[in-house]
Protein backbone atom coordinates (compact mmCIF):
# COMPACT_ATOMS: atom_id res chain seq x y z
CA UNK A 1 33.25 13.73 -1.53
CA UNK A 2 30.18 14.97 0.81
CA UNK A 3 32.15 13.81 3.99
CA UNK A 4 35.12 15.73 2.60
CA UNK A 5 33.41 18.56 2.70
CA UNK A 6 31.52 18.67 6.19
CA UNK A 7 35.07 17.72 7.35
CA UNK A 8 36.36 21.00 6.32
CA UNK A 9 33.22 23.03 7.24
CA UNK A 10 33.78 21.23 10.58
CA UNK A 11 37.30 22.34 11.02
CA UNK A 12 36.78 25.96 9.20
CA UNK A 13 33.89 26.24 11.81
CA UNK A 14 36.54 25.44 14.78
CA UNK A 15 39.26 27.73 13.46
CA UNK A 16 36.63 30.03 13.46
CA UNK A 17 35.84 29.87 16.46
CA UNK A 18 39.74 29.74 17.54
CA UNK A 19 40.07 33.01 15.65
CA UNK A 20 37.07 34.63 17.80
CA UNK A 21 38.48 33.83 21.05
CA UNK A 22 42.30 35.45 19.63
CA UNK A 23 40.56 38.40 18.67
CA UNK A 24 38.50 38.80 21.76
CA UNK A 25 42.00 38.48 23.85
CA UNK A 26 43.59 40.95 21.74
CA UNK A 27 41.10 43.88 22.36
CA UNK A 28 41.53 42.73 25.90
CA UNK A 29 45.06 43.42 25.46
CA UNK A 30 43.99 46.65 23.78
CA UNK A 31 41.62 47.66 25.66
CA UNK A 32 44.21 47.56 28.71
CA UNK A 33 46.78 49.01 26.39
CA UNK A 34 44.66 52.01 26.01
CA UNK A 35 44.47 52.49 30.14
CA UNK A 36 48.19 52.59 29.83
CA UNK A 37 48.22 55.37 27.27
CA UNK A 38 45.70 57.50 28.90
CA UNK A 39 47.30 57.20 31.96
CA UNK A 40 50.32 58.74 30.64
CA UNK A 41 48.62 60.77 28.21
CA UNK A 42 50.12 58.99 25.64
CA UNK A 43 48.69 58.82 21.66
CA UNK A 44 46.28 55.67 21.31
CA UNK A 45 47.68 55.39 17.34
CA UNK A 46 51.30 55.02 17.03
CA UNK A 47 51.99 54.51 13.46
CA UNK A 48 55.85 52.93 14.15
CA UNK A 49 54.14 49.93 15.70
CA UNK A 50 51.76 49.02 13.06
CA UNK A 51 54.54 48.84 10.53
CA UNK A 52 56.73 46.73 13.01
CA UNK A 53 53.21 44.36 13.53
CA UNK A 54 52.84 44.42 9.89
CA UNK A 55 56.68 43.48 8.84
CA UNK A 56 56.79 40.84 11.36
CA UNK A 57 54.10 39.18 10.20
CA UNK A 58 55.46 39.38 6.62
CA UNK A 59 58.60 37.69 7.82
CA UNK A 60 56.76 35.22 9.35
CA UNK A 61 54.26 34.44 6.33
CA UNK A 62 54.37 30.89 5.06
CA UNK A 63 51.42 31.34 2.53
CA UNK A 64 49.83 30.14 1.01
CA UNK A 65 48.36 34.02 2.05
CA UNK A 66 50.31 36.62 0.53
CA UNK A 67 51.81 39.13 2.14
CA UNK A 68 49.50 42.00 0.91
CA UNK A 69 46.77 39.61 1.81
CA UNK A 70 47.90 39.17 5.73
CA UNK A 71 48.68 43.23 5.57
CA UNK A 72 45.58 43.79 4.52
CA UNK A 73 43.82 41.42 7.61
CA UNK A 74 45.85 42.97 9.83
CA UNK A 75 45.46 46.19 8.88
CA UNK A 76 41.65 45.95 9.52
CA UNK A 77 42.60 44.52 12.69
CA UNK A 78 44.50 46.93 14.09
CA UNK A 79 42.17 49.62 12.79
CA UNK A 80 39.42 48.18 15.13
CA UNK A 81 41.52 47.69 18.04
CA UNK A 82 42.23 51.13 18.04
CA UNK A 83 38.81 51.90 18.26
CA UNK A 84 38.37 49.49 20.77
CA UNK A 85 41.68 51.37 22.66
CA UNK A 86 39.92 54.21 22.81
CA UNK A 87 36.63 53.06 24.94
């Protein structure tokens, strides 16, 4: 049962570190996004495109997250990407 269990840890630890590098591209992504914007003065928070990133990802949910689960990873997310939009 042990070796079940530093299996998992093992591959939790790798996803987790999968997940960092994602999130580090993203605010790459944002933080170029928010060039864009500035450049032509546009609004860093666009509330039309977090409810299109939020409903896509709801169609696309397998589970066994729920929807208001993802929503509510995303949301955070996208809350701190906008931060990071605005640097």
């Amino acid at each position: 049962m042990a070796s079940n269990l530093d299996e998992y840890r093992r591959k939790i630890n790798q996803m987790d570190m999968e997940l960092l590098q994602l999130l580090n591209q993203r605010a790459e992504c944002a933080i170029e996004i928010g060039k864009i914007k500035r450049a032509k003065n546009m609004e860093i928070f666009v509330p039309g495109r977090e409810k299109e990133i939020l409903e896509n990802l709801s169609q696309h949910n397998a589970g066994p997250l729920s929807n208001e689960m993802i929503c509510h990873i995303f949301q955070e997310i996208i809350s701190i990407m906008k931060e990071v939009q605005s640097i």
